[in-house]
Protein backbone atom coordinates (compact mmCIF):
# COMPACT_ATOMS: atom_id res chain seq x y z
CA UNK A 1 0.00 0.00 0.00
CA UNK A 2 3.06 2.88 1.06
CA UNK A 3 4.43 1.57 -2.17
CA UNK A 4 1.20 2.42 -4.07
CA UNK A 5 1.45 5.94 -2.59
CA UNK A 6 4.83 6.24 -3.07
CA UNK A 7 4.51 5.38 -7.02
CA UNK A 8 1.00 7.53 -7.33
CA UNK A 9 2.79 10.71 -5.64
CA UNK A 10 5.99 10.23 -7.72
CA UNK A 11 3.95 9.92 -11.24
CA UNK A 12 2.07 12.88 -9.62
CA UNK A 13 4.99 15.27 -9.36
CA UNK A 14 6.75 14.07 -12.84
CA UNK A 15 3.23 14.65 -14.08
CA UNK A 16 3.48 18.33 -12.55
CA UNK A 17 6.90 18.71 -14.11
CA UNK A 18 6.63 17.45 -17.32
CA UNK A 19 3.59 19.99 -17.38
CA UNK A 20 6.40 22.77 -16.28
CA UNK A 21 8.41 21.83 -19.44
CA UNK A 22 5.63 22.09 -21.67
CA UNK A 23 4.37 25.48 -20.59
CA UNK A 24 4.98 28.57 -22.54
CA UNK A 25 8.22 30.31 -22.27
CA UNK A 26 7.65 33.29 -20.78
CA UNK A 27 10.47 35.62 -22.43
CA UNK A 28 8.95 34.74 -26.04
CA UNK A 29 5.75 35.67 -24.49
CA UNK A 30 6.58 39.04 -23.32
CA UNK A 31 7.91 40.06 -26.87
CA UNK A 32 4.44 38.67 -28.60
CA UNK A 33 2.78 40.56 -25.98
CA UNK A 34 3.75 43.81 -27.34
CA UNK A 35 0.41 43.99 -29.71
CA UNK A 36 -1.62 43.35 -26.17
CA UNK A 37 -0.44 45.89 -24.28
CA UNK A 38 -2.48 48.64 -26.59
CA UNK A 39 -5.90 47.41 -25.11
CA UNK A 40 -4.37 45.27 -22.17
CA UNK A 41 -1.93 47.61 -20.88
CA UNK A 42 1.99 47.34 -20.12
CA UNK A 43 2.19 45.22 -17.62
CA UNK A 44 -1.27 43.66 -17.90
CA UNK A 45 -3.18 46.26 -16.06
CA UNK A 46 -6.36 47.20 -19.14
CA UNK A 47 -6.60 51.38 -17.94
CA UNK A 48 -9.78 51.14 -19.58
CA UNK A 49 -13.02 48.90 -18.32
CA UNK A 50 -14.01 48.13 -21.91
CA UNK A 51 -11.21 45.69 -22.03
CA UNK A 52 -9.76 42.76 -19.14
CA UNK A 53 -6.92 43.06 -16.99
CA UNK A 54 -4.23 40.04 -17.86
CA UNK A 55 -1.99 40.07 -15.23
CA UNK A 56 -1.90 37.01 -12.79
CA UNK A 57 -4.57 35.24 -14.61
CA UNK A 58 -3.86 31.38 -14.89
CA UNK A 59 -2.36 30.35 -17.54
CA UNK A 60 -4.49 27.39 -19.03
CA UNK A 61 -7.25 29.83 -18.57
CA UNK A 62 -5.63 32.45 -20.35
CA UNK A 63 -4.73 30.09 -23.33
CA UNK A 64 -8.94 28.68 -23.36
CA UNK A 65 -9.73 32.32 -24.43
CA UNK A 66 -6.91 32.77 -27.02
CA UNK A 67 -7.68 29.25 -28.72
CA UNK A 68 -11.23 30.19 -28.72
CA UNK A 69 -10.95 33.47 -29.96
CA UNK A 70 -8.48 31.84 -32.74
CA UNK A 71 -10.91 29.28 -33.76
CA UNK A 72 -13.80 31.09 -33.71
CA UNK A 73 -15.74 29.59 -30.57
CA UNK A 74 -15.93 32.61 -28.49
CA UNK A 75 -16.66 35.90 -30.96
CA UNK A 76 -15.04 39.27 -30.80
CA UNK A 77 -14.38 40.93 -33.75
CA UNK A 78 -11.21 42.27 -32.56
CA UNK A 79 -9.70 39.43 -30.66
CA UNK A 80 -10.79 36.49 -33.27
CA UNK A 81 -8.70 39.25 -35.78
CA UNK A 82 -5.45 38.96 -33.47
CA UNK A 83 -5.53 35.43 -32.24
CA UNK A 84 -5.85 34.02 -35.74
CA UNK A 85 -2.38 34.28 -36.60
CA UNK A 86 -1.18 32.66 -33.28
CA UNK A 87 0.79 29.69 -32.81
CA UNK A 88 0.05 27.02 -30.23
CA UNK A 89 3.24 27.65 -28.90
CA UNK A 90 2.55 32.00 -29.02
CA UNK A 91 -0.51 31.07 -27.62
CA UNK A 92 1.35 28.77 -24.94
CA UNK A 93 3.56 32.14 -24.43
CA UNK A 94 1.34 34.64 -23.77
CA UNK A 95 -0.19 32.36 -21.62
CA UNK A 96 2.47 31.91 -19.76
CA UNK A 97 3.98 35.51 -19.77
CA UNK A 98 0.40 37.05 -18.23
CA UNK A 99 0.21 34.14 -15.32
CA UNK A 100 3.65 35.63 -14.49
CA UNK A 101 2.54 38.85 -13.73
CA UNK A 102 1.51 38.80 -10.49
């Protein structure tokens, strides 16, 4: 049974960390985050209410939005516009870049 644990906790964490690898890379996400910061702000922080603050937001969240905005599932004229040309990985990015601004 402890070795049951033991194995479940361990694929756990290497489950966490391979996760960790595969997120987005936050430098490259802060240089494709320059065409955000018009509406989002600089560091995140929308100085407008028309449009959402980005900062600290979870990245798998923030990556939902930008894959449904890129395929069409969630409609803004706008956003579907800019996330069409995304990547996975820009998407992945940006993702992570906003979660790390806390």
């Amino acid at each position: 049974m402890k070795r049951t644990l033991l194995t479940l906790a361990s694929v756990a964490i290497l489950g966490l960390s391979s996760n960790a690898i595969a997120a987005g890379d936050v430098a490259a996400g802060k240089a494709k985050a320059a065409t955000c910061m018009g509406c989002h702000g600089a560091n995140g922080i929308s100085s407008t209410p028309m449009f959402p603050n980005l900062a600290g937001q979870k990245a798998a969240y923030t990556a939902k939005q930008l894959k449904a905005f890129k395929d069409g599932s969630r409609k803004d004229g706008t956003m579907n516009a800019m996330a069409k040309p995304l990547s996975p990985a820009d998407i992945d990015n940006l993702a992570a870049y906003y979660e790390s601004l806390k």
